[in-house]
PDB file of N, CA and C in Angstrom:
ATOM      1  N   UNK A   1       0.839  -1.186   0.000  1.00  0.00           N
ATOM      2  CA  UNK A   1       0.000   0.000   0.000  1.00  0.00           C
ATOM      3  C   UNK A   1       0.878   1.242   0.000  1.00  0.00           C
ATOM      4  N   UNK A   2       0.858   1.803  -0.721  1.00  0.00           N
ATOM      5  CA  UNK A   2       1.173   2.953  -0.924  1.00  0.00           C
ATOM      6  C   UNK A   2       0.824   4.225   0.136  1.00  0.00           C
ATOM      7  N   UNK A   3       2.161   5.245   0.493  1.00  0.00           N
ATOM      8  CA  UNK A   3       1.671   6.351   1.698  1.00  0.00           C
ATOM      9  C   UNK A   3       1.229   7.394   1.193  1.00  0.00           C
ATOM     10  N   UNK A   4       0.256   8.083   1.939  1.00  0.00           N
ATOM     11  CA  UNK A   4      -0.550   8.721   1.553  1.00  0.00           C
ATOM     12  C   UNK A   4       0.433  10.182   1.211  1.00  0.00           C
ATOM     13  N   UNK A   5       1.561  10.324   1.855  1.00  0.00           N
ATOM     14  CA  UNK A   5       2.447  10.782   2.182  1.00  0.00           C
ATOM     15  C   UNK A   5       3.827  10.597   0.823  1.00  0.00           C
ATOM     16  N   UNK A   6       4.185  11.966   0.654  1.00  0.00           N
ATOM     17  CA  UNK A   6       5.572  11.990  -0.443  1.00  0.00           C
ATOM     18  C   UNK A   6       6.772  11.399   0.740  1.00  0.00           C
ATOM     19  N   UNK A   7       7.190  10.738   0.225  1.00  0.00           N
ATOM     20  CA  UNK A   7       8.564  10.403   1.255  1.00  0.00           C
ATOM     21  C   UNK A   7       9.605  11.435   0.799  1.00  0.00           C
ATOM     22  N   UNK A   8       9.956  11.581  -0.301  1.00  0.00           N
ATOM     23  CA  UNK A   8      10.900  12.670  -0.841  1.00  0.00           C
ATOM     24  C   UNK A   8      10.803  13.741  -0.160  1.00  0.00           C
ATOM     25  N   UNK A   9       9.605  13.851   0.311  1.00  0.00           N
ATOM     26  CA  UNK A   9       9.293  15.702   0.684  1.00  0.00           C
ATOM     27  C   UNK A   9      10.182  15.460   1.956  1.00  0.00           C
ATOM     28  N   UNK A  10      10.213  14.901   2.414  1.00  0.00           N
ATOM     29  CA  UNK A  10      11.279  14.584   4.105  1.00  0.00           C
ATOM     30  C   UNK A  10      12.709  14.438   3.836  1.00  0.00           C
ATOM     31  N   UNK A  11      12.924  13.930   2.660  1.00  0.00           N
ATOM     32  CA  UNK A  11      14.404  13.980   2.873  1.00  0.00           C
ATOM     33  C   UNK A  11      14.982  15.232   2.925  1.00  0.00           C
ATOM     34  N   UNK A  12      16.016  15.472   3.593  1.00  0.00           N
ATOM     35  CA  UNK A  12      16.754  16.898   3.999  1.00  0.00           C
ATOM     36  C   UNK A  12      16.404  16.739   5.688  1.00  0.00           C
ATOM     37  N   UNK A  13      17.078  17.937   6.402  1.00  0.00           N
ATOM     38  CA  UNK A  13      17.308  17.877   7.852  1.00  0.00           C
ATOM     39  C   UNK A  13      16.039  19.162   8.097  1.00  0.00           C
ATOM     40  N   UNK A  14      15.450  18.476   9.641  1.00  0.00           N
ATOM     41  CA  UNK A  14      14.497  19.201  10.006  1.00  0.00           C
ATOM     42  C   UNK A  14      14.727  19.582  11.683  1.00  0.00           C
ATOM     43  N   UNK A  15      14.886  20.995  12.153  1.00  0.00           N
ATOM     44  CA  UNK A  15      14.851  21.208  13.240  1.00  0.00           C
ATOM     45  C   UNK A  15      13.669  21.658  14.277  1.00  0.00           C
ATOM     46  N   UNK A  16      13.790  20.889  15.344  1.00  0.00           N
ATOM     47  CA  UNK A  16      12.595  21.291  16.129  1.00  0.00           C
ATOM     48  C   UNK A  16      12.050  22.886  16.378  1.00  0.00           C
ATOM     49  N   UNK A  17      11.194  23.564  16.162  1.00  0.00           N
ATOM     50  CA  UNK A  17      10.797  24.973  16.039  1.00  0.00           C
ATOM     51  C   UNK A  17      10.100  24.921  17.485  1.00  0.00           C
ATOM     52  N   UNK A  18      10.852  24.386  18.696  1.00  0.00           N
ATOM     53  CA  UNK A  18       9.645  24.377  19.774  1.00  0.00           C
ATOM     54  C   UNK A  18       8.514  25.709  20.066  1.00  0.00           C
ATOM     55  N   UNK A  19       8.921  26.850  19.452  1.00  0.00           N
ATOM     56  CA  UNK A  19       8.219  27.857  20.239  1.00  0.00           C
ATOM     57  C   UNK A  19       6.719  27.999  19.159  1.00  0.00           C
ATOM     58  N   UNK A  20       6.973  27.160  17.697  1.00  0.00           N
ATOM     59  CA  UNK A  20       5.622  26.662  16.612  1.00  0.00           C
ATOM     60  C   UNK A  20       4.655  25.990  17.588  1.00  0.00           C
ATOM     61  N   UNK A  21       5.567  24.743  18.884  1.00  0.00           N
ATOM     62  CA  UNK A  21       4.746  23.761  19.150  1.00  0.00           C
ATOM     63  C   UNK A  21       3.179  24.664  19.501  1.00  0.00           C
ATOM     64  N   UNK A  22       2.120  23.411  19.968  1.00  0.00           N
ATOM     65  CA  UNK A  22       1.013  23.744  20.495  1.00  0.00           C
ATOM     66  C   UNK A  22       0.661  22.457  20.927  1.00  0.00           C
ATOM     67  N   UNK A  23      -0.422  22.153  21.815  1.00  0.00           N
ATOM     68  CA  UNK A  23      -0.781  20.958  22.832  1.00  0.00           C
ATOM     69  C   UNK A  23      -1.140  20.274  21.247  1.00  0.00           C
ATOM     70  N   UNK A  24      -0.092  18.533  21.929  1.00  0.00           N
ATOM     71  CA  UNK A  24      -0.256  17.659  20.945  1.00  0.00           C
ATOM     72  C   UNK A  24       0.424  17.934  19.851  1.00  0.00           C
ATOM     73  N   UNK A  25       0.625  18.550  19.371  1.00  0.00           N
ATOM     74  CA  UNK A  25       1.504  18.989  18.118  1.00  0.00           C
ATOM     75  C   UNK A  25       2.953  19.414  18.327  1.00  0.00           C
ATOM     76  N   UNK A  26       4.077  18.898  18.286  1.00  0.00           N
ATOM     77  CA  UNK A  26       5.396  19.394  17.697  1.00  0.00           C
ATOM     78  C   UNK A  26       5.964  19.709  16.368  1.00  0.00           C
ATOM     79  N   UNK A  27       6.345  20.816  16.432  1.00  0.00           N
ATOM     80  CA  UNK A  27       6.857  21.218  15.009  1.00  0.00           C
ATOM     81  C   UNK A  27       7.985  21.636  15.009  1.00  0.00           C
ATOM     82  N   UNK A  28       8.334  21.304  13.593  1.00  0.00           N
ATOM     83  CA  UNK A  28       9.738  20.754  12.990  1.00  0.00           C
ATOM     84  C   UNK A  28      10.130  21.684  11.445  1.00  0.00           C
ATOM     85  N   UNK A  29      11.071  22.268  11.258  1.00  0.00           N
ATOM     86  CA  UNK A  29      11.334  23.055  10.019  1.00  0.00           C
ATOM     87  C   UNK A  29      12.571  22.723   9.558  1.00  0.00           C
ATOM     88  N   UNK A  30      12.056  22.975   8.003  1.00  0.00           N
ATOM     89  CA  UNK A  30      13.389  22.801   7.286  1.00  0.00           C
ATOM     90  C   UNK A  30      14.885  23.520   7.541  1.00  0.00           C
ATOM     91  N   UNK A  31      16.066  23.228   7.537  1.00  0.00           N
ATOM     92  CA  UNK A  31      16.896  24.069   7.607  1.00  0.00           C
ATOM     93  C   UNK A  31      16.944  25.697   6.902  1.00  0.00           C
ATOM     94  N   UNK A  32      16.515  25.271   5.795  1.00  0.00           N
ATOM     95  CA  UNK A  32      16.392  26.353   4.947  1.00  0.00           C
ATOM     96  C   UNK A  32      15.164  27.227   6.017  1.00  0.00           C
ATOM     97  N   UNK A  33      14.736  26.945   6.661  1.00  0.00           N
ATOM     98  CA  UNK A  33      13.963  27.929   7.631  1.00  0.00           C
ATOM     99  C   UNK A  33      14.417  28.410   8.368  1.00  0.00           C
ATOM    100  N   UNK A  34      14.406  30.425   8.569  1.00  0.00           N
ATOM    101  CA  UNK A  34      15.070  30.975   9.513  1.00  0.00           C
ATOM    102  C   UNK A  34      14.606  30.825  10.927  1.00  0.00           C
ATOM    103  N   UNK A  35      15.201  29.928  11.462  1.00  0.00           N
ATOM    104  CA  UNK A  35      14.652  30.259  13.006  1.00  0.00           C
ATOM    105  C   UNK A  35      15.380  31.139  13.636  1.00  0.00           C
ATOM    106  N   UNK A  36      14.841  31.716  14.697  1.00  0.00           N
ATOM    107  CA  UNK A  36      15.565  32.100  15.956  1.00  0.00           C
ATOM    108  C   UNK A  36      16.538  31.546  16.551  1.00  0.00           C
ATOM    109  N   UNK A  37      17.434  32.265  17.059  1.00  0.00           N
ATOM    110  CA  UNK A  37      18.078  31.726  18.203  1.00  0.00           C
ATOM    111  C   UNK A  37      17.849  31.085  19.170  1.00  0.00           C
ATOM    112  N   UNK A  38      18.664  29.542  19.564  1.00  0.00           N
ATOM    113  CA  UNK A  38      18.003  28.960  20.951  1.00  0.00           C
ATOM    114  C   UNK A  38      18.742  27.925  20.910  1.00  0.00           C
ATOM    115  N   UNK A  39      19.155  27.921  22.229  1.00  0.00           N
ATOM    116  CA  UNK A  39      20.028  26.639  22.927  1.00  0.00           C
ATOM    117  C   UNK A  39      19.988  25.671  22.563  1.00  0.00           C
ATOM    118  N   UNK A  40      20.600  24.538  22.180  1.00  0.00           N
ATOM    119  CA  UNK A  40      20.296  23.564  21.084  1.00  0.00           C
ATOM    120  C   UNK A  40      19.102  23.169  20.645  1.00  0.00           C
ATOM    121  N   UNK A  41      18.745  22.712  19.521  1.00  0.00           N
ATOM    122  CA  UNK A  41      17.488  22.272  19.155  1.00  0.00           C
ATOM    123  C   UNK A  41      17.834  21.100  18.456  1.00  0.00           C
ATOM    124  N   UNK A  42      16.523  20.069  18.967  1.00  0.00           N
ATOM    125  CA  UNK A  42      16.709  18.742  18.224  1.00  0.00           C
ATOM    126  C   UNK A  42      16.452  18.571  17.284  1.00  0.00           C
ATOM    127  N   UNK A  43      16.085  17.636  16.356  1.00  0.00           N
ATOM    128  CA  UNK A  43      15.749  17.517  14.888  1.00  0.00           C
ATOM    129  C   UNK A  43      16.473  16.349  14.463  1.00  0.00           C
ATOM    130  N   UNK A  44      16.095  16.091  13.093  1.00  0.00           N
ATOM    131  CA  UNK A  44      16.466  14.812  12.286  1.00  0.00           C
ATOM    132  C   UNK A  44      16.861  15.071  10.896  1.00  0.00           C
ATOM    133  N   UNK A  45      17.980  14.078  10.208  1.00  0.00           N
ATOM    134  CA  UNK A  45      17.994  14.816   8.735  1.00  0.00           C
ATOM    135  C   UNK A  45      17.468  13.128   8.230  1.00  0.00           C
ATOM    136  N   UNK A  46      16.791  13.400   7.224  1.00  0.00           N
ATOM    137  CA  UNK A  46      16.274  11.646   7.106  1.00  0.00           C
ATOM    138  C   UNK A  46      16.818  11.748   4.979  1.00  0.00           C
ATOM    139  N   UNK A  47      17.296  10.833   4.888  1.00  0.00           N
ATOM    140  CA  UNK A  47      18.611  10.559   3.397  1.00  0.00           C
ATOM    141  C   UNK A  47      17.432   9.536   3.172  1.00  0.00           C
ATOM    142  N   UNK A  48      17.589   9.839   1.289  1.00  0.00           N
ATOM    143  CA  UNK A  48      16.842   8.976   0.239  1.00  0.00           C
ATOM    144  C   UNK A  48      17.128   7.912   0.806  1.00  0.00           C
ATOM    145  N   UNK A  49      18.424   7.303   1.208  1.00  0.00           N
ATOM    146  CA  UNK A  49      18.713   5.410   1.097  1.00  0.00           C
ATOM    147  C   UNK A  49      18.287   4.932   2.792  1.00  0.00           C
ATOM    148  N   UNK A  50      17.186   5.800   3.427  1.00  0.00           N
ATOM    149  CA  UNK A  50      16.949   5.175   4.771  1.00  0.00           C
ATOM    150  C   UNK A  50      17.791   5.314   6.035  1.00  0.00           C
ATOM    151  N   UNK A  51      18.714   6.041   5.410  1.00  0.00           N
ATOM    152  CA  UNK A  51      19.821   6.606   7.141  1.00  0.00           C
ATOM    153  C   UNK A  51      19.021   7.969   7.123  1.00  0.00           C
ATOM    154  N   UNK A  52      19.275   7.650   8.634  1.00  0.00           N
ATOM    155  CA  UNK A  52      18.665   9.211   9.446  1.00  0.00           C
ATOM    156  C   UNK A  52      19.711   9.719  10.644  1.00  0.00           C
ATOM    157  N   UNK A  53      19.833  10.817  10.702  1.00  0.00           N
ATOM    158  CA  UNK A  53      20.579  11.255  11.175  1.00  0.00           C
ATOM    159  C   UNK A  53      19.689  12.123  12.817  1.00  0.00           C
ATOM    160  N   UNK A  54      20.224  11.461  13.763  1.00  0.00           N
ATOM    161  CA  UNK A  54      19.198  12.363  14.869  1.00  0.00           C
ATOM    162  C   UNK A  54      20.249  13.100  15.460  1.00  0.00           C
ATOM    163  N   UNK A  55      19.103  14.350  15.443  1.00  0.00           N
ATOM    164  CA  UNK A  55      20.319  15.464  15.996  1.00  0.00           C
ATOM    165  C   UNK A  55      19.557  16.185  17.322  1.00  0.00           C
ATOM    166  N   UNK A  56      20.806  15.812  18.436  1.00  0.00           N
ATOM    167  CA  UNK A  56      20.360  16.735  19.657  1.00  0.00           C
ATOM    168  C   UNK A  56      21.521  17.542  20.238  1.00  0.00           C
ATOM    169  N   UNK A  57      21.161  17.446  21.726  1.00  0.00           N
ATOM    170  CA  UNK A  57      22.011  18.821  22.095  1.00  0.00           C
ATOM    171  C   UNK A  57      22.670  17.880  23.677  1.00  0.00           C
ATOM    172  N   UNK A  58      23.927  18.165  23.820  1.00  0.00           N
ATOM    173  CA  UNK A  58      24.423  17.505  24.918  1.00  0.00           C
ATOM    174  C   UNK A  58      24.609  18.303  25.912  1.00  0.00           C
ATOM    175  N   UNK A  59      24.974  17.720  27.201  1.00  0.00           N
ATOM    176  CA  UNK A  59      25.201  18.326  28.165  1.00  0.00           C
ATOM    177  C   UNK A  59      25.627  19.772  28.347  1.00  0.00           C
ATOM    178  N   UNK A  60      26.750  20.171  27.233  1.00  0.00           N
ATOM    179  CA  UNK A  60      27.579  21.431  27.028  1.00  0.00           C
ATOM    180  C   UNK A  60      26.537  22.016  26.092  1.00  0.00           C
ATOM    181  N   UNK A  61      25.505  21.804  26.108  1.00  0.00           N
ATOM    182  CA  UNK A  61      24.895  22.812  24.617  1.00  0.00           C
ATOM    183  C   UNK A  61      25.784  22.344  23.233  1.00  0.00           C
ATOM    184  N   UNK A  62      26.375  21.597  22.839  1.00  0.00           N
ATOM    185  CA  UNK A  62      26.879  21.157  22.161  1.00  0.00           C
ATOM    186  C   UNK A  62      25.883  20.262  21.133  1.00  0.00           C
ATOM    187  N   UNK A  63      26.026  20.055  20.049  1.00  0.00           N
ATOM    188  CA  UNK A  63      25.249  19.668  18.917  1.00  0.00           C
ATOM    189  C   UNK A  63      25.906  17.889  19.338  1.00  0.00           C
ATOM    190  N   UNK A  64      25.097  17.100  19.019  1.00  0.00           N
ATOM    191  CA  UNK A  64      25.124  15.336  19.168  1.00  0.00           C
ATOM    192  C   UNK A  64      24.217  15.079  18.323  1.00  0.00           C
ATOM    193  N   UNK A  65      25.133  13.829  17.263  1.00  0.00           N
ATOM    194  CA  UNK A  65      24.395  13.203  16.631  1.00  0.00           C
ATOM    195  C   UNK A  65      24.413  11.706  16.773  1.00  0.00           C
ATOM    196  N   UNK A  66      23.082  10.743  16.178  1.00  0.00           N
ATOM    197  CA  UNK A  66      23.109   9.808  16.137  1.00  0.00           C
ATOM    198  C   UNK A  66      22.761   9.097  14.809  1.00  0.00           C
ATOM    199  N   UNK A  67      23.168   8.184  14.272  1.00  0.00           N
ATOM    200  CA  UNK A  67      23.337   7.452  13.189  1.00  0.00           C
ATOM    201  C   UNK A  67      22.140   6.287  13.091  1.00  0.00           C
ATOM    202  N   UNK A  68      21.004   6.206  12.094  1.00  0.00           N
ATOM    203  CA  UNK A  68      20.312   4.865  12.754  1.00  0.00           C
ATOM    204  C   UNK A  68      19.453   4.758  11.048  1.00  0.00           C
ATOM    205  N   UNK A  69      18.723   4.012  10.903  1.00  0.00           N
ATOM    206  CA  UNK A  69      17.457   3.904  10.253  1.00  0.00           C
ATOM    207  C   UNK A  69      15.773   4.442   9.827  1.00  0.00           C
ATOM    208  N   UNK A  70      15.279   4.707   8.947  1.00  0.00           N
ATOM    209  CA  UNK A  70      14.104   5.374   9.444  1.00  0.00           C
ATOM    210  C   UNK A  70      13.522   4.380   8.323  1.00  0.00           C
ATOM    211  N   UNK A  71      12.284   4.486   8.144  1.00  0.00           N
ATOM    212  CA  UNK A  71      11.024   4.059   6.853  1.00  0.00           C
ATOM    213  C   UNK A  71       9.706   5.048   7.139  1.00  0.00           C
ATOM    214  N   UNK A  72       9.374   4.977   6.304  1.00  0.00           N
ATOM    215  CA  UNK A  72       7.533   5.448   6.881  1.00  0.00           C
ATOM    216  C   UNK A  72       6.839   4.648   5.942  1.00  0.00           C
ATOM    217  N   UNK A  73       5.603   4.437   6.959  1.00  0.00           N
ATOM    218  CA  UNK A  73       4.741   3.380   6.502  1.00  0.00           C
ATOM    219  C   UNK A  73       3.566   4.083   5.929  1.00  0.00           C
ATOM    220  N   UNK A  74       2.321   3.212   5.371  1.00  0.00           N
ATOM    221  CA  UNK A  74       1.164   4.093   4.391  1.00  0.00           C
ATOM    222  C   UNK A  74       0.573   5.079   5.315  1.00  0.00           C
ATOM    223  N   UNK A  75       0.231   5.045   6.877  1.00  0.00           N
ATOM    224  CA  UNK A  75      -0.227   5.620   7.922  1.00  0.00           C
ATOM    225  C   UNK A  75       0.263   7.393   8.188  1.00  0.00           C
ATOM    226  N   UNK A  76       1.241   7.080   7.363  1.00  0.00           N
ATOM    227  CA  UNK A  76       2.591   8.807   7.979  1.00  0.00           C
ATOM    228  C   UNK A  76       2.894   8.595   9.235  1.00  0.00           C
ATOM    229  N   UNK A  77       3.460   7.329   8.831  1.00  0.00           N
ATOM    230  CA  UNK A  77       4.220   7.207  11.178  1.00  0.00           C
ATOM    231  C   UNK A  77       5.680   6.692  10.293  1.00  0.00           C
ATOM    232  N   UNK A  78       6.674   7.638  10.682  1.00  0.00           N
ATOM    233  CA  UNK A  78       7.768   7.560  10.340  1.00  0.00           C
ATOM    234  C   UNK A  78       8.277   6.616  11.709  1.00  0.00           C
ATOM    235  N   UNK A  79       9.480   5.387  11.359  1.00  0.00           N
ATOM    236  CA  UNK A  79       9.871   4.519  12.376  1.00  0.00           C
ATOM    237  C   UNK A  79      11.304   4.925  12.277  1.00  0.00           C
ATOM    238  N   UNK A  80      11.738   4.779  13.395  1.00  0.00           N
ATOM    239  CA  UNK A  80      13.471   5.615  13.681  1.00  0.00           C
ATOM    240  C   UNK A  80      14.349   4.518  14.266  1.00  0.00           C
ATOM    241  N   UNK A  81      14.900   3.735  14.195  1.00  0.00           N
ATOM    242  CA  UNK A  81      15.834   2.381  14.686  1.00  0.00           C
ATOM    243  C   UNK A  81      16.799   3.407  14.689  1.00  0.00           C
ATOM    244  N   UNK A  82      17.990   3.330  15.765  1.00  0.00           N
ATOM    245  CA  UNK A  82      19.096   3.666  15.979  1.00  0.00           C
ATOM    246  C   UNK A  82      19.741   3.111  17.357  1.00  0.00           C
ATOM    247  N   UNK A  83      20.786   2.397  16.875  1.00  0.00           N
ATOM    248  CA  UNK A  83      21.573   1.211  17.822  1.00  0.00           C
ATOM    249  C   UNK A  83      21.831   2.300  19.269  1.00  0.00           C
ATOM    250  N   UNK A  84      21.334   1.318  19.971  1.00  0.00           N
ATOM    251  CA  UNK A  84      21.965   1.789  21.596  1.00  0.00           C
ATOM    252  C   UNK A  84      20.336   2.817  21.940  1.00  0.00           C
ATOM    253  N   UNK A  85      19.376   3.064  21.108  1.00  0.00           N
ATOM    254  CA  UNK A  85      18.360   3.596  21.770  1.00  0.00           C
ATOM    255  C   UNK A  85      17.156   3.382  21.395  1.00  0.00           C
ATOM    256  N   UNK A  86      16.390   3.982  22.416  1.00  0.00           N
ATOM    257  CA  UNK A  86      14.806   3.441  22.121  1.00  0.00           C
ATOM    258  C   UNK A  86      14.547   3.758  20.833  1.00  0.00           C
ATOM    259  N   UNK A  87      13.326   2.865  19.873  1.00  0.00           N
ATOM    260  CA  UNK A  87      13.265   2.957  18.892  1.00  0.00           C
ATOM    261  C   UNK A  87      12.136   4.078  18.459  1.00  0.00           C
ATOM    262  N   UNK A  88      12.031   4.940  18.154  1.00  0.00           N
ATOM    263  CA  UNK A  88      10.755   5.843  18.096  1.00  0.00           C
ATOM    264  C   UNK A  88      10.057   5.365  16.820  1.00  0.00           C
ATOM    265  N   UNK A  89       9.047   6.456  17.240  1.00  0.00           N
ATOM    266  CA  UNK A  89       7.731   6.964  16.159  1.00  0.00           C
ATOM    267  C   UNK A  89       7.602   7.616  16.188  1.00  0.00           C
ATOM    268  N   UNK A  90       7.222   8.663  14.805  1.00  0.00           N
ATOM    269  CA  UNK A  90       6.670  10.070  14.653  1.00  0.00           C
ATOM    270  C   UNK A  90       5.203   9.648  14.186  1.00  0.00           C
ATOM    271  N   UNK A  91       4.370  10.214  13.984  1.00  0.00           N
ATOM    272  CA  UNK A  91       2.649   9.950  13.582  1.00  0.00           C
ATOM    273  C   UNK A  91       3.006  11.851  13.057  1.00  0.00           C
ATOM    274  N   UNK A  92       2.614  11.461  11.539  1.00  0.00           N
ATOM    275  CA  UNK A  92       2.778  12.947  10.799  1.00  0.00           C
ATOM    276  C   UNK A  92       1.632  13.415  10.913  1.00  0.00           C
ATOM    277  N   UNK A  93       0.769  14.357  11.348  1.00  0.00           N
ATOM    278  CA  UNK A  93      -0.393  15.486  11.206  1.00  0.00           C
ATOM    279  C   UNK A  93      -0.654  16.062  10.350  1.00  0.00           C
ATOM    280  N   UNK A  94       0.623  17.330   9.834  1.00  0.00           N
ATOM    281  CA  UNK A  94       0.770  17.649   8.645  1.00  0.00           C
ATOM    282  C   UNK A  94       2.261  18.067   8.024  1.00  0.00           C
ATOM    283  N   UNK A  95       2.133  17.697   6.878  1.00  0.00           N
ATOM    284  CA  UNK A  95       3.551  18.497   5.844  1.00  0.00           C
ATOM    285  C   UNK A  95       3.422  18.943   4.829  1.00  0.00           C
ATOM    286  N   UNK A  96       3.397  20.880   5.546  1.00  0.00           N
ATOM    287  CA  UNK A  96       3.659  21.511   4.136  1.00  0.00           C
ATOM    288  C   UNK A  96       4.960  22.650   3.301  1.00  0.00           C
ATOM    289  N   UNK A  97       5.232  22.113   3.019  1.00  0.00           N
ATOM    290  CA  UNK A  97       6.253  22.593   2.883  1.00  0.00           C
ATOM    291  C   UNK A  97       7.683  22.644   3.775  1.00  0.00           C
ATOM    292  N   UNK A  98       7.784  23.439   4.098  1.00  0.00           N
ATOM    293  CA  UNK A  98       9.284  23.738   5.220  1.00  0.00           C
ATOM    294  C   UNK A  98       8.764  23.573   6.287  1.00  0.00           C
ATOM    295  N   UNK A  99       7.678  22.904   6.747  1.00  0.00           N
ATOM    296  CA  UNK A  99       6.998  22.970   7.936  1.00  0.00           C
ATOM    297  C   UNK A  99       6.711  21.338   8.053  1.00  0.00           C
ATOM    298  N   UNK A 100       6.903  20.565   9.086  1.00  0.00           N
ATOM    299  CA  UNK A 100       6.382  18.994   9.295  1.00  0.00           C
ATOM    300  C   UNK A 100       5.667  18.921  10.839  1.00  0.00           C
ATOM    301  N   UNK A 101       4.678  18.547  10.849  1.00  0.00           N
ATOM    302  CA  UNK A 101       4.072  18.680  12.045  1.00  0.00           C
ATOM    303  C   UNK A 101       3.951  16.840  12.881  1.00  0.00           C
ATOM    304  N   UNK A 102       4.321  16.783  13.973  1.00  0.00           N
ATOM    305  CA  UNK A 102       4.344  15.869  14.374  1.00  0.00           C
ATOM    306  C   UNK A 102       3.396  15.239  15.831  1.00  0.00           C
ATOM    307  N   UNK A 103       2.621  14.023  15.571  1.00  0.00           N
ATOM    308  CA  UNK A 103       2.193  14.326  16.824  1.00  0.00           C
ATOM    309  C   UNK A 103       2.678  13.699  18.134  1.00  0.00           C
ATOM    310  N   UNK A 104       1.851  14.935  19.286  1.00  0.00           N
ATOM    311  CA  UNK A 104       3.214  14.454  20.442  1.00  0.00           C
ATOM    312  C   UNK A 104       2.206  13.381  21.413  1.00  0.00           C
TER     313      UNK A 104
END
């Protein structure tokens, strides 16, 4: 079955826009989106061949990444495997454009 969802439209890196969020909803922007300034922000860059790249912020405010797997299924629930941690889920809401909305 086919996703209802472009997978292409996701590839490239997306940073968390926490101050977009709203109850239930986290949102996420393209790099090419100017955000504001702010102490690290998390996000993901997700590559045509299924590596994803998770990006957070360490102890020092310092940028940390992790190396792992992603797919998305027909539903828009992107799945995130990456060795040594819990395995997530995103459940997509909406994506338009430079904007990916995720639910929390």
């Amino acid at each position: 079955m086919k996703s209802q969802f472009d997978e292409t439209r996701l590839h490239g890196a997306w940073l968390h826009a926490h101050e977009e969020d709203e109850p239930g909803r986290m949102v996420f922007r393209a790099t090419t989106h100017q955000l504001p300034p702010a102490r690290g922000r998390s996000g993901y860059e997700f590559g045509p061949d299924g590596h994803v790249t998770r990006i957070g912020s360490g102890p020092t405010d310092r940028t940390t990444t992790a190396q792992g797997k992603w797919t998305l299924d027909p539903g828009g629930r992107i799945s995130i495997q990456t060795p040594g941690q819990q395995d997530e889920i995103l459940e997509i809401l909406a994506h338009d454009g430079d904007r990916l909305v995720i639910k929390t």
